[in-house]
N, C-alpha and C. Protein backbone atom coordinates (compact mmCIF):
# COMPACT_ATOMS: atom_id res chain seq x y z
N UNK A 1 141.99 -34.41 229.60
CA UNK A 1 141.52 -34.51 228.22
C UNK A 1 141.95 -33.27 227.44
N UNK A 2 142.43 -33.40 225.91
CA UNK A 2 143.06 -32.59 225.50
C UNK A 2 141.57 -31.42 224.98
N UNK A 3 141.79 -30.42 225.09
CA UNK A 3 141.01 -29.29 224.56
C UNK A 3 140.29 -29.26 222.91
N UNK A 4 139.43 -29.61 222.42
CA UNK A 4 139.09 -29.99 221.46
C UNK A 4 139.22 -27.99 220.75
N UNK A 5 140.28 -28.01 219.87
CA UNK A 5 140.72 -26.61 219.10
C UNK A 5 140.20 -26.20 217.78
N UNK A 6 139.69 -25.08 217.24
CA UNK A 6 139.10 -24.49 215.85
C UNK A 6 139.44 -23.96 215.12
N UNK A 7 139.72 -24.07 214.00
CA UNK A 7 141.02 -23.27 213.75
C UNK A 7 140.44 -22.61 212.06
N UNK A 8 140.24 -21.33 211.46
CA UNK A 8 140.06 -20.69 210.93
C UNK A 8 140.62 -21.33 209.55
N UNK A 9 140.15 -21.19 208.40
CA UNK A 9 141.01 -21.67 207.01
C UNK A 9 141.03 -20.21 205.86
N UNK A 10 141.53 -20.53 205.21
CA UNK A 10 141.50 -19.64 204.05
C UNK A 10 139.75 -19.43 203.61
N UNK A 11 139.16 -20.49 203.84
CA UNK A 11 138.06 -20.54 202.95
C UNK A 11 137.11 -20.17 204.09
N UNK A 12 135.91 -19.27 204.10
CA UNK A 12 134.92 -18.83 205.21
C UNK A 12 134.42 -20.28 205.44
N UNK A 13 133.73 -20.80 204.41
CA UNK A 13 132.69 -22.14 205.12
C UNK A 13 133.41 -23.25 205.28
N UNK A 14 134.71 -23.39 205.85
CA UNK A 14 135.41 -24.44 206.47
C UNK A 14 135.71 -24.50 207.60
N UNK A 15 136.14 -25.00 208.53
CA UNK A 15 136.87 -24.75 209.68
C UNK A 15 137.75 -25.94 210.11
N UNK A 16 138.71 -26.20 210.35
CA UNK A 16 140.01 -27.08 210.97
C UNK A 16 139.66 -27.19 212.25
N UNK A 17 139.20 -28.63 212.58
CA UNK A 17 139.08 -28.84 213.88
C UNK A 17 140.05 -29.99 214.14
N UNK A 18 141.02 -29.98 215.45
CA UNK A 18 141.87 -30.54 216.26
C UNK A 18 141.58 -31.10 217.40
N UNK A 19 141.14 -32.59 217.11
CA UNK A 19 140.97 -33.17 218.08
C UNK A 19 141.62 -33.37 219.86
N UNK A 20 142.56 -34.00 219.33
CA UNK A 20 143.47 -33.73 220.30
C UNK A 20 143.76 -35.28 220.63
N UNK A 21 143.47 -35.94 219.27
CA UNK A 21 143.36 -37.97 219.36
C UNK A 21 143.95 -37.94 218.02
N UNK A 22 144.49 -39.17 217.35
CA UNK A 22 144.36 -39.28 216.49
C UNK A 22 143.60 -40.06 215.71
N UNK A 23 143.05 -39.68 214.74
CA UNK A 23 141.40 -40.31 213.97
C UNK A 23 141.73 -41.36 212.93
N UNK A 24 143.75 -41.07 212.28
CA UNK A 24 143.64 -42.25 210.81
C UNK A 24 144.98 -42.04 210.61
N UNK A 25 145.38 -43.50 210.64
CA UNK A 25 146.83 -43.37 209.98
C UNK A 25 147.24 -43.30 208.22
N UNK A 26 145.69 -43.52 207.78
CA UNK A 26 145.95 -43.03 206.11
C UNK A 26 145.66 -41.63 205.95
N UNK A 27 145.60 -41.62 204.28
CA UNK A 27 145.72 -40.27 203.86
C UNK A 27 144.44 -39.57 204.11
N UNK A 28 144.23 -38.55 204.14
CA UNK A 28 142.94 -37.85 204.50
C UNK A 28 142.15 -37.95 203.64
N UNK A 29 140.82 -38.18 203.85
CA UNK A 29 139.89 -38.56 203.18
C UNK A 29 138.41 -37.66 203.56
N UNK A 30 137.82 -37.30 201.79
CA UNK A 30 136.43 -36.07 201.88
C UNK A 30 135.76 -37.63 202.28
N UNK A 31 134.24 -36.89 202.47
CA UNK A 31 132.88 -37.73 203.22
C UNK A 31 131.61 -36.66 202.77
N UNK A 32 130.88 -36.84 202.03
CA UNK A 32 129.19 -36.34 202.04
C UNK A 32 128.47 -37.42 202.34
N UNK A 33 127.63 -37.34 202.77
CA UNK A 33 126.23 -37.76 203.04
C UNK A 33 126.40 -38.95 201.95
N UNK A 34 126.37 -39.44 200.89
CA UNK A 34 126.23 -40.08 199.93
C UNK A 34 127.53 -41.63 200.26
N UNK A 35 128.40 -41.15 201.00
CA UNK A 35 129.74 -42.21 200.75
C UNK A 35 129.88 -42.12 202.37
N UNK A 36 129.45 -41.98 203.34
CA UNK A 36 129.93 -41.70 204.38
C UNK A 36 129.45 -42.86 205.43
N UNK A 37 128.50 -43.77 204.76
CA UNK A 37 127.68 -44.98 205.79
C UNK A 37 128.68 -45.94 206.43
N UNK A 38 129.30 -46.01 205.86
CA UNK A 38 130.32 -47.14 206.59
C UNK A 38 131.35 -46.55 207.71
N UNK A 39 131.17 -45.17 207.78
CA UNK A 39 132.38 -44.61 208.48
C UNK A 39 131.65 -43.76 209.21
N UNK A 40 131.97 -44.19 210.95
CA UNK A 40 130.59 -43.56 211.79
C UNK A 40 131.12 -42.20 212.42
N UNK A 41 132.05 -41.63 212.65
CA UNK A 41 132.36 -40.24 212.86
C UNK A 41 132.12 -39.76 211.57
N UNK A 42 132.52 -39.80 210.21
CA UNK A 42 131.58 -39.00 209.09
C UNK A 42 130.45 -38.87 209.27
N UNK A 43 129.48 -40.28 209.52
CA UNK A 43 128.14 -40.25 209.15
C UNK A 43 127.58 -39.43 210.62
N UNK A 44 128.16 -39.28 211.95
CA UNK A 44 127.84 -38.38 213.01
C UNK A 44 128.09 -36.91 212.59
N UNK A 45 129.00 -36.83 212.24
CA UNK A 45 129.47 -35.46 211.83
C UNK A 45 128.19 -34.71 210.46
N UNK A 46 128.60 -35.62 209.72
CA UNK A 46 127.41 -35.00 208.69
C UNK A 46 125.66 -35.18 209.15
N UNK A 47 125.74 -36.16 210.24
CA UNK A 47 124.51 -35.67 210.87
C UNK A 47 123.84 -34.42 211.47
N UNK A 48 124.77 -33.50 211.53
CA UNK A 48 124.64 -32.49 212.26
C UNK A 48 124.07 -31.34 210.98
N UNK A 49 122.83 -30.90 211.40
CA UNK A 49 122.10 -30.03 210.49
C UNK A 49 123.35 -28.75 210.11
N UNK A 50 123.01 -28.34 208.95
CA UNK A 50 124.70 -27.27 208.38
C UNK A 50 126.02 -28.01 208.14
N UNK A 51 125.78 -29.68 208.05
CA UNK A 51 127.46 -29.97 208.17
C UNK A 51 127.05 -30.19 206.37
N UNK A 52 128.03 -29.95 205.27
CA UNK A 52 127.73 -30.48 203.97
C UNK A 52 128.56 -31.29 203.34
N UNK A 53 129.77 -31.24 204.23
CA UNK A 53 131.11 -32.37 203.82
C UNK A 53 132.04 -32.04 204.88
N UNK A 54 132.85 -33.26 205.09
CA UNK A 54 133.82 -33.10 205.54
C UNK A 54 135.07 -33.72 205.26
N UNK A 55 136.15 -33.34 205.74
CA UNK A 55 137.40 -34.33 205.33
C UNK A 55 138.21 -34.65 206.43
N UNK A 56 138.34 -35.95 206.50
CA UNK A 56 139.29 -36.59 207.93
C UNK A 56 140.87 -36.70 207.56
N UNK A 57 141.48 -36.01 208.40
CA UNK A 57 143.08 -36.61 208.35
C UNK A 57 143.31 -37.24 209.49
N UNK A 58 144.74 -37.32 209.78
CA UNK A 58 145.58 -38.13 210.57
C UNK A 58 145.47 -37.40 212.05
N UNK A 59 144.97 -36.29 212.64
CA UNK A 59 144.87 -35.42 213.46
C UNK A 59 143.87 -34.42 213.69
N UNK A 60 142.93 -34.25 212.44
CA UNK A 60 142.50 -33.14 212.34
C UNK A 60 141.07 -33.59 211.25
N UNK A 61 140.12 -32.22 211.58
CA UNK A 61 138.89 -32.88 210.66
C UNK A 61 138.84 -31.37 209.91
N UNK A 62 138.33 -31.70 208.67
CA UNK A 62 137.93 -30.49 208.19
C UNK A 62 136.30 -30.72 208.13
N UNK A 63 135.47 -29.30 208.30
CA UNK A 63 134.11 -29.64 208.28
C UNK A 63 133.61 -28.08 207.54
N UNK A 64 133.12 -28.33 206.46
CA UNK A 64 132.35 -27.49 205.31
C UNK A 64 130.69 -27.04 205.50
N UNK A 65 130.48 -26.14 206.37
CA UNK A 65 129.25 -26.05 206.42
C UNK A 65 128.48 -25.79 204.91
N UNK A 66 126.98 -25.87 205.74
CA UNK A 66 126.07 -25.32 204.06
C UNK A 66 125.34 -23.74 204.63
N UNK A 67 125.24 -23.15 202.98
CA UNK A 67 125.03 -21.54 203.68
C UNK A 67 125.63 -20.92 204.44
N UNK A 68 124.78 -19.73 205.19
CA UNK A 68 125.25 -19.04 206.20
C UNK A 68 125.04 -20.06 207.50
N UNK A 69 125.10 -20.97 207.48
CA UNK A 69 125.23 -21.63 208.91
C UNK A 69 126.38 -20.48 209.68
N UNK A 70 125.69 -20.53 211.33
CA UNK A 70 126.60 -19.97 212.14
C UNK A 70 127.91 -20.37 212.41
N UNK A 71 128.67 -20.64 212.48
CA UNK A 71 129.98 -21.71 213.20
C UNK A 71 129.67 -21.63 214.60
N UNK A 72 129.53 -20.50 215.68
CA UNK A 72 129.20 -20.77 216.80
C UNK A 72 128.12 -21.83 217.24
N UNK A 73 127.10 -21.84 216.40
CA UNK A 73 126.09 -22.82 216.72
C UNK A 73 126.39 -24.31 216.51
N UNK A 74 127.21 -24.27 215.72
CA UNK A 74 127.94 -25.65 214.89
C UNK A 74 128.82 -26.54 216.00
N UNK A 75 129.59 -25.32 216.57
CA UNK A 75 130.74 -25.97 216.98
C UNK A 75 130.59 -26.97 218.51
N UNK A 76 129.80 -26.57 218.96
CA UNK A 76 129.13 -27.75 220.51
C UNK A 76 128.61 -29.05 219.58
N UNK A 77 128.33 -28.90 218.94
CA UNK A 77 127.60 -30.46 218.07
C UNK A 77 128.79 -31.05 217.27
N UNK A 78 129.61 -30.59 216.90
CA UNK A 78 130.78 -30.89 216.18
C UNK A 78 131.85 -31.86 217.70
N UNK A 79 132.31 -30.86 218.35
CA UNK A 79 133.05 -31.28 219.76
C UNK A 79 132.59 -32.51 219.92
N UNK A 80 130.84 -32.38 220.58
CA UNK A 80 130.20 -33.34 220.98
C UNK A 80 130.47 -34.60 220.33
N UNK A 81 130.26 -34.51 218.91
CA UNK A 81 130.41 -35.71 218.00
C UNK A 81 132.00 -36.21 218.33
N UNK A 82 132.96 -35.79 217.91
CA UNK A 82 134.23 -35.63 218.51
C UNK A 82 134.78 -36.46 219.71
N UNK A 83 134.19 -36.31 220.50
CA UNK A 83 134.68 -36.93 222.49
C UNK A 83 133.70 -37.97 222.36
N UNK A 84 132.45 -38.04 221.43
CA UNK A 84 131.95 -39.50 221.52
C UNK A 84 132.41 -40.02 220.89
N UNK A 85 133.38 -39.88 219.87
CA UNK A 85 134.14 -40.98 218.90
C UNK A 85 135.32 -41.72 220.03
N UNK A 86 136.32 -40.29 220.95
CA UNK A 86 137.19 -40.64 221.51
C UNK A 86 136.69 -41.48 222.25
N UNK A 87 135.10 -41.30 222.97
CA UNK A 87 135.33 -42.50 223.97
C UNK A 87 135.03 -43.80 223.35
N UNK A 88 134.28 -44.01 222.50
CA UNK A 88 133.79 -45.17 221.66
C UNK A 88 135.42 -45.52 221.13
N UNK A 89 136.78 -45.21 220.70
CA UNK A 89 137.91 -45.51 220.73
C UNK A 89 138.26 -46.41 222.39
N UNK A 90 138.09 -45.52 222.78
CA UNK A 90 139.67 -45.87 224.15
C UNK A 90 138.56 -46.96 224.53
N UNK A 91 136.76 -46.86 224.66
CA UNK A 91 136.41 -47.98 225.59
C UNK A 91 136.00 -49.34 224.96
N UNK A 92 135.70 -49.46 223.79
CA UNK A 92 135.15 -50.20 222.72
C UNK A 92 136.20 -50.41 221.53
N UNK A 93 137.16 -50.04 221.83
CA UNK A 93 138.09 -50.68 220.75
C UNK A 93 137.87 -50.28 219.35
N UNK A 94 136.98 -49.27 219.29
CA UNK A 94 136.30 -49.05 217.92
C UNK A 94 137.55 -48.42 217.18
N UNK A 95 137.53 -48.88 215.78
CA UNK A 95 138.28 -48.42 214.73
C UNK A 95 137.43 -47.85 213.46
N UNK A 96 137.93 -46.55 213.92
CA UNK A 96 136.82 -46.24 212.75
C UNK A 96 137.86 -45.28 211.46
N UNK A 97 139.11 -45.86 211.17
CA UNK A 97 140.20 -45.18 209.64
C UNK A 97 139.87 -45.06 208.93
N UNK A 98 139.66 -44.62 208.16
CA UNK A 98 139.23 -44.11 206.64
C UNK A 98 140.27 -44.31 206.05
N UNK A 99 139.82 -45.12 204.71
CA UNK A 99 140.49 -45.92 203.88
C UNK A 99 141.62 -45.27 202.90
N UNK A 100 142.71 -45.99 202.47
CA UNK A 100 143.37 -45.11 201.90
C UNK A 100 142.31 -44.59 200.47
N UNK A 101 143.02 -43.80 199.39
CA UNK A 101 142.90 -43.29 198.48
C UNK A 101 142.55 -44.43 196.95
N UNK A 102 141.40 -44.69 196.75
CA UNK A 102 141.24 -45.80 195.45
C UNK A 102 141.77 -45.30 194.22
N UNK A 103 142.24 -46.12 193.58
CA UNK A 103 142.36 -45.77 192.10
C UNK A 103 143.73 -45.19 191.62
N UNK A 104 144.86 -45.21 192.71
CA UNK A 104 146.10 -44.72 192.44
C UNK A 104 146.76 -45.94 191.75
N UNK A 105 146.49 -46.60 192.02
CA UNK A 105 147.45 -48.28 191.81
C UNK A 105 146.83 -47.89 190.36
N UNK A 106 146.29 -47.70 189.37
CA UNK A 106 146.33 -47.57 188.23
C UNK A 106 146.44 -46.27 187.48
N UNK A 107 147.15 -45.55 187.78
CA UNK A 107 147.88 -44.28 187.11
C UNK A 107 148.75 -44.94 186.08
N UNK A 108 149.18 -44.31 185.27
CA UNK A 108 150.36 -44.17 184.23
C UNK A 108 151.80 -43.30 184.92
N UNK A 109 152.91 -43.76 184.27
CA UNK A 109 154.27 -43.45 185.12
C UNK A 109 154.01 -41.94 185.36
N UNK A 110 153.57 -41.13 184.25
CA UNK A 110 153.40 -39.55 183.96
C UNK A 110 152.38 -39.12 185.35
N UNK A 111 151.02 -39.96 185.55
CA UNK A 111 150.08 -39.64 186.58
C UNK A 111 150.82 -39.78 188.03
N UNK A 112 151.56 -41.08 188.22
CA UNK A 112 152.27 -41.21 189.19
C UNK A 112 153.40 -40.49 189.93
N UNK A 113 154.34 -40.04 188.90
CA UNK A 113 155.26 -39.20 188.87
C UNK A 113 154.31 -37.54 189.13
N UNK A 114 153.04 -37.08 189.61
CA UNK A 114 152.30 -36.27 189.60
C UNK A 114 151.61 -36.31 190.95
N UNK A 115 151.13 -37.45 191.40
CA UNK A 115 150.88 -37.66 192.67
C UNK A 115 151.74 -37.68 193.63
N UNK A 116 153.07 -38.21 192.77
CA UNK A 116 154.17 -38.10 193.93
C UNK A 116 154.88 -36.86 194.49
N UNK A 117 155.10 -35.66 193.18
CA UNK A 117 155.02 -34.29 193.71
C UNK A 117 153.88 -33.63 194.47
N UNK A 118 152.51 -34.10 193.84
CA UNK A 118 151.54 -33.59 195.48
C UNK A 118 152.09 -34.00 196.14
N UNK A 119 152.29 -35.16 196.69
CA UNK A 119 152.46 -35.95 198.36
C UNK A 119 153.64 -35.54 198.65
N UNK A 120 154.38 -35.12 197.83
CA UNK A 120 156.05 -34.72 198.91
C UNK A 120 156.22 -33.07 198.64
N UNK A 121 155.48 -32.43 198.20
CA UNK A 121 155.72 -30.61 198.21
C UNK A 121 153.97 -29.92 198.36
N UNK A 122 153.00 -30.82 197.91
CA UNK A 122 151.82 -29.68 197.71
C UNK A 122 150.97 -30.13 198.90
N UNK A 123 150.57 -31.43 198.87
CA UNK A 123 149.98 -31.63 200.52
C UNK A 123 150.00 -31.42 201.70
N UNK A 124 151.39 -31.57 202.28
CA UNK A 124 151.72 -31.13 203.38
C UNK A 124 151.00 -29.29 203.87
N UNK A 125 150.93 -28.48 202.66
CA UNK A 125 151.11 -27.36 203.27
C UNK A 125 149.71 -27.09 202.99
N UNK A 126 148.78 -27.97 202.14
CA UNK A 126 147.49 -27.98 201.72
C UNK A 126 146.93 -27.99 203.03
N UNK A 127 147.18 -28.99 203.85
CA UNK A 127 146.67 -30.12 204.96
C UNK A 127 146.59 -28.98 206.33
N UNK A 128 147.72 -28.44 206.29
CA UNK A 128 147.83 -27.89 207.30
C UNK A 128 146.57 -26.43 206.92
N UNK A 129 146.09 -26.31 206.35
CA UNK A 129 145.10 -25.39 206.40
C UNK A 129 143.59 -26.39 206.20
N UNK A 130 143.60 -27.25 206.63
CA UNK A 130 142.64 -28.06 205.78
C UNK A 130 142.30 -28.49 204.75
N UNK A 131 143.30 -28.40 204.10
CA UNK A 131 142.84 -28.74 202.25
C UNK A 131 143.04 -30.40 202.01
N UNK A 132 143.33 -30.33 200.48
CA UNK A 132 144.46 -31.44 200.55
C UNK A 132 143.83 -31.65 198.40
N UNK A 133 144.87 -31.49 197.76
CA UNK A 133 144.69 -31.98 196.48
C UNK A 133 144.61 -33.59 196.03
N UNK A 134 143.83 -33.80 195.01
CA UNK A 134 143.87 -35.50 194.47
C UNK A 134 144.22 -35.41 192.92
N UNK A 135 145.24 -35.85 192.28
CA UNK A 135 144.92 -36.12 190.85
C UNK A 135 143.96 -37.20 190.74
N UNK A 136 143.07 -36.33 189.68
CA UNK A 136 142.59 -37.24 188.64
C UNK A 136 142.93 -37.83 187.73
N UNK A 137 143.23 -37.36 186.55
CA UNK A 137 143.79 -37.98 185.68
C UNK A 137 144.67 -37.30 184.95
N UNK A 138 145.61 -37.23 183.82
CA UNK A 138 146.05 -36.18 183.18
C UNK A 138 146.04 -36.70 181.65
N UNK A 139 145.57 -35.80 181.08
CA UNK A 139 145.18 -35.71 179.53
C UNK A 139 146.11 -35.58 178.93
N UNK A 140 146.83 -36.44 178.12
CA UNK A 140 148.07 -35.86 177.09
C UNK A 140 147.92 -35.64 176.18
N UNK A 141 146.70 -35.68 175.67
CA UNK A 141 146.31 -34.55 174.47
C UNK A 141 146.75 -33.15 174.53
N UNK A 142 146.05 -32.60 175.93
CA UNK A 142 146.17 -31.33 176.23
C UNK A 142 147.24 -30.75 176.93
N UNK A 143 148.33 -31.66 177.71
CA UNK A 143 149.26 -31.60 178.53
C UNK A 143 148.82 -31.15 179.58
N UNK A 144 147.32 -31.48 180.01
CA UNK A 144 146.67 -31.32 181.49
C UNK A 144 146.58 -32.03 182.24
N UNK A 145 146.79 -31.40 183.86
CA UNK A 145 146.72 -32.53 184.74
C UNK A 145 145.08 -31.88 185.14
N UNK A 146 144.12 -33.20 185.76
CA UNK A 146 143.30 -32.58 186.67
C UNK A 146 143.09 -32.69 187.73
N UNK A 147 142.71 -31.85 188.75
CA UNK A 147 143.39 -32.35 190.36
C UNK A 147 141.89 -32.24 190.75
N UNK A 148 141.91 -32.86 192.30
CA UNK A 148 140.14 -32.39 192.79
C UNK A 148 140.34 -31.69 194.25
N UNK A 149 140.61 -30.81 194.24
CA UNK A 149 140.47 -29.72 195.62
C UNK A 149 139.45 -30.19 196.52
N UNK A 150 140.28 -30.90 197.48
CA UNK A 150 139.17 -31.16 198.61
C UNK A 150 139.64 -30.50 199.87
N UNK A 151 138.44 -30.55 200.91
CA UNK A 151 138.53 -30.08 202.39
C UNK A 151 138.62 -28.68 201.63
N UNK A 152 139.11 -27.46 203.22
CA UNK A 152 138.69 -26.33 203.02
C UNK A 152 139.38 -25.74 201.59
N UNK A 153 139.94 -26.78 200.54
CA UNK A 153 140.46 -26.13 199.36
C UNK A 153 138.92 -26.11 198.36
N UNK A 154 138.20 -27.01 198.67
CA UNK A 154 136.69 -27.48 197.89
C UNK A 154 135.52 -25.66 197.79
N UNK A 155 135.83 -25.51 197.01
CA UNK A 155 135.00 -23.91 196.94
C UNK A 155 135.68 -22.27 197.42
N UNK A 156 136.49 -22.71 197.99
CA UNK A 156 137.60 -21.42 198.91
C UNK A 156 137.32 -20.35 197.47
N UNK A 157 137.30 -18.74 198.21
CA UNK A 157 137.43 -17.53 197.00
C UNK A 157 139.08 -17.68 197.04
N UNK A 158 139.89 -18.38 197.46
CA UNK A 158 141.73 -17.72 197.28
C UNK A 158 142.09 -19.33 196.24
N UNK A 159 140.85 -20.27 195.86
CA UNK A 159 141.28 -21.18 195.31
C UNK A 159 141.94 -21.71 194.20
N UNK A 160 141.62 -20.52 193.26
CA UNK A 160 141.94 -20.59 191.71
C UNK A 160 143.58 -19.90 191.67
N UNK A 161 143.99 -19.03 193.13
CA UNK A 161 145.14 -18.45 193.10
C UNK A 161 146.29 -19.81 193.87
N UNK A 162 145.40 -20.40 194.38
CA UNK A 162 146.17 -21.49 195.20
C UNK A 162 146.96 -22.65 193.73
N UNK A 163 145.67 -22.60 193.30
CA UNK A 163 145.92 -23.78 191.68
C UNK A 163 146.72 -23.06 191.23
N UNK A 164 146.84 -22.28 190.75
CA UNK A 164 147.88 -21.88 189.69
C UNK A 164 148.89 -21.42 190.39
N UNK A 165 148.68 -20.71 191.01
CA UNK A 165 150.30 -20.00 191.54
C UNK A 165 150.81 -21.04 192.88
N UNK A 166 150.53 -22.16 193.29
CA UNK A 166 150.91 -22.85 194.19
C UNK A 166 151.12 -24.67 193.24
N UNK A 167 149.90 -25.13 193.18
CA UNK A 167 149.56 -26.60 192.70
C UNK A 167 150.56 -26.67 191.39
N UNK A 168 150.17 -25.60 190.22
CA UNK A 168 150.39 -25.76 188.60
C UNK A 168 151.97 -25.47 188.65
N UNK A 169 152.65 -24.61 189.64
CA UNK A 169 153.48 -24.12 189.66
C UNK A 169 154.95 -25.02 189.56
N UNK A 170 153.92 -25.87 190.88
CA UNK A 170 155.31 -26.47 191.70
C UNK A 170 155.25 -28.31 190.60
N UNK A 171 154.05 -28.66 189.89
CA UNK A 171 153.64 -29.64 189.33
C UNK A 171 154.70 -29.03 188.54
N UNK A 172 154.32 -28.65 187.28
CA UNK A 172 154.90 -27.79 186.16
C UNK A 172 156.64 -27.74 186.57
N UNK A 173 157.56 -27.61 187.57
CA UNK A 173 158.98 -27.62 187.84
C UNK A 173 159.27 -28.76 187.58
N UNK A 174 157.93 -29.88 188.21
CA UNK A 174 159.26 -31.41 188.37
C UNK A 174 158.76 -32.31 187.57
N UNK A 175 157.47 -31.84 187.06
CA UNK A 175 157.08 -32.95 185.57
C UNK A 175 156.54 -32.26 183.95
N UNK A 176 157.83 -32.26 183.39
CA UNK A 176 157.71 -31.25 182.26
C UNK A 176 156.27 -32.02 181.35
N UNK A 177 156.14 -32.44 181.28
CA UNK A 177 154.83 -32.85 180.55
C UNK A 177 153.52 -32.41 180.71
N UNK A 178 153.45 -31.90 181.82
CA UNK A 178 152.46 -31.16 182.23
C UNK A 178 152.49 -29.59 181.96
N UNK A 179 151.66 -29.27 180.62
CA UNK A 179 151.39 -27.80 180.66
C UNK A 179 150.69 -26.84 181.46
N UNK A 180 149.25 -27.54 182.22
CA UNK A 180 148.35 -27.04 182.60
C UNK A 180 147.68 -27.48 183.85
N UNK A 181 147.35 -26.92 185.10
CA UNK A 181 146.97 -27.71 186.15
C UNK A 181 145.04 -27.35 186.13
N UNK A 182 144.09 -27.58 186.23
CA UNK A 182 142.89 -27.67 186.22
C UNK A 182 142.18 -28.59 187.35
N UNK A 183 141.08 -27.65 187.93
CA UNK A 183 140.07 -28.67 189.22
C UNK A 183 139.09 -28.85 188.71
N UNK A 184 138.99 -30.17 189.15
CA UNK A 184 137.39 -30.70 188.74
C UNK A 184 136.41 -30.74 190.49
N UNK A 185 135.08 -31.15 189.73
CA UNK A 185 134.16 -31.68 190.18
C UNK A 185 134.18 -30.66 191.54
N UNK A 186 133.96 -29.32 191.57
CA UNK A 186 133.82 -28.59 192.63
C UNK A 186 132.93 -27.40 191.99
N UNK A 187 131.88 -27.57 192.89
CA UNK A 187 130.51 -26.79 192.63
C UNK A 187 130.60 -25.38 194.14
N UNK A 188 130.66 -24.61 193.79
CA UNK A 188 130.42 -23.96 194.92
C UNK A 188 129.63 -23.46 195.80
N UNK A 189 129.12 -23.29 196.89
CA UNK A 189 128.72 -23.15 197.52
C UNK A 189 127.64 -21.60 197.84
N UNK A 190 126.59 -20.93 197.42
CA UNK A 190 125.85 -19.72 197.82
C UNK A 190 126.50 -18.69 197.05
N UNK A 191 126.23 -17.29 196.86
CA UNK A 191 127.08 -16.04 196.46
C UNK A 191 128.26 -16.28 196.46
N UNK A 192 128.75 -16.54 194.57
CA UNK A 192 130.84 -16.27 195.39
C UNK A 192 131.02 -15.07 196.04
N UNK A 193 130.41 -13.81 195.61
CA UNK A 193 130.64 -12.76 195.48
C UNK A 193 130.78 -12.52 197.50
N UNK A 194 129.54 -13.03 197.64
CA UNK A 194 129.73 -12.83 199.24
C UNK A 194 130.39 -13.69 200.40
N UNK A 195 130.73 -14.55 199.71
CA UNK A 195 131.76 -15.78 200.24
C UNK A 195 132.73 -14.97 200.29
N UNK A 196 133.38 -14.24 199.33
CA UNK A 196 134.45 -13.91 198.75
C UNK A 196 134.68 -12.07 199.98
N UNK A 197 133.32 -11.69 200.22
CA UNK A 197 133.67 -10.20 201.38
C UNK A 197 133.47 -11.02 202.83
N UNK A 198 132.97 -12.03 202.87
CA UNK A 198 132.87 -12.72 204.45
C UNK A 198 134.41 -13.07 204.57
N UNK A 199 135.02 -13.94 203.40
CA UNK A 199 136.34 -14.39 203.85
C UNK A 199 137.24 -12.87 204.26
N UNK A 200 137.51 -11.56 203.25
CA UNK A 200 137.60 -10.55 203.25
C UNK A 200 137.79 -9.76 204.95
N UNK A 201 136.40 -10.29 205.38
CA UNK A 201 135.57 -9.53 206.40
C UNK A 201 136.67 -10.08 207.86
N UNK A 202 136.48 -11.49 207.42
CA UNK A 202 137.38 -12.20 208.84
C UNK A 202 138.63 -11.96 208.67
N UNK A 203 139.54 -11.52 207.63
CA UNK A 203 140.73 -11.50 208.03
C UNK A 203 140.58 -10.24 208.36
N UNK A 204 140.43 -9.17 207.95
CA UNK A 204 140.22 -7.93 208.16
C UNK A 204 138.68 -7.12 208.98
N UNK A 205 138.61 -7.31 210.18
CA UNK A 205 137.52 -7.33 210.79
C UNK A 205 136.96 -5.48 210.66
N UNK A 206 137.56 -4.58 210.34
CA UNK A 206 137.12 -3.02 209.65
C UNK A 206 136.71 -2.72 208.14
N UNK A 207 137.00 -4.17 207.38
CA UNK A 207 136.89 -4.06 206.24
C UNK A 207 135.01 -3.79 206.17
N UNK A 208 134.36 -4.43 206.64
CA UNK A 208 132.63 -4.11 206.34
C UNK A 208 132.19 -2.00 207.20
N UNK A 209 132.85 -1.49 208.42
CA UNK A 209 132.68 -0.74 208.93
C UNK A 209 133.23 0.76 207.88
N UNK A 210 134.54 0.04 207.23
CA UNK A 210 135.33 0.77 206.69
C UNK A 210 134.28 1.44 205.24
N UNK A 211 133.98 0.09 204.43
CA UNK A 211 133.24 0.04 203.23
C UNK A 211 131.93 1.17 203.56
N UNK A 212 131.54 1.01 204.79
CA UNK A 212 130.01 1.99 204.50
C UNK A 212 130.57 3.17 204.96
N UNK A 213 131.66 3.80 205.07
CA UNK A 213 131.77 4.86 205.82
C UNK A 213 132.08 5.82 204.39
């Protein structure tokens, strides 16, 4: 059995977990508590006291604690949930994919031509840290697109540098109509301020020893 792996993100209250199965041949898809009943590794996963969202891809789960939840304490209940999906797969035939993405089939050529630069330059490299961007819609009043930062992109302190100097950047090269890239519907999570020295803290593990000296 493959080693169920954890893998660190940009953002402190995320973490990239690697099954070592694969969970969905569609696009990756967020899950809270609210949308998650029909889909029973979400609704296990967010069962777990500290889980506050998560997002499933094709390989990999992203899982967003709430607060200072520990991650060490997290991560045996996470696994656990995990190897009971695999076996409920291989012995029960269970299919449990998460659905593609609603509401694309009605974009405008401009929205489309916008989703299609996420999916072939900004996702891929989103994903691989746990993220993954969605357009919403884009305003041509304003020449704005609005995107919705999900998985460990949903609250991250490096997020607003990711949007603009990554998302707006590479949008902005291949669809001139777009002046402006903007995220919606992301509330963040406890102290930015201390989100923002924890993330700090883990890449740089002297940075808190250093500060009081």
């Amino acid at each position: 059995m493959t080693p169920i792996e954890f893998e660190r993100t940009p953002n402190p209250d995320a973490l990239r977990v690697l099954p070592g199965f694969s969970l969905t041949s569609g696009p990756p898809r967020s899950f809270d508590k609210s949308n998650a009943v029909h889909e029973p590794l979400a609704a296990a996963l967010l069962g777990i006291a500290g889980i506050a969202r998560i997002m499933i891809g094709a390989d990999f789960v992203t899982v967003m604690r709430e607060g200072d939840r520990n991650w060490d304490d997290l991560k045996p209940d996470i696994a656990l949930q995990l190897l009971h999906h695999q076996s409920a797969l291989s012995t029960q035939g269970y299919d449990a994919e998460p659905c593609g993405i609603a509401g694309s089939e009605g974009f405008s050529d401009v929205e489309a031509h916008i989703d299609a630069v996420l999916e072939r330059y900004v996702r891929p490299w989103l994903v691989a840290d746990g993220g993954n961007a969605l357009l919403d819609r884009f305003d041509a009043a304003t020449a704005t697109a609005w995107v919705r930062m999900e998985g460990a992109c949903g609250g991250c302190p490096s997020g607003s540098i990711t949007l603009k100097k990554g998302i707006e950047t590479t949008i902005r090269r291949w669809v001139p109509e777009v002046a402006s890239v903007q995220a919606v519907g992301q509330t963040p999570h406890g102290d930015p301020k201390a989100r923002i020295r924890e993330w700090i803290a883990g890449k740089w593990p002297d940075f808190r020893s250093g500060a009081k000296s």
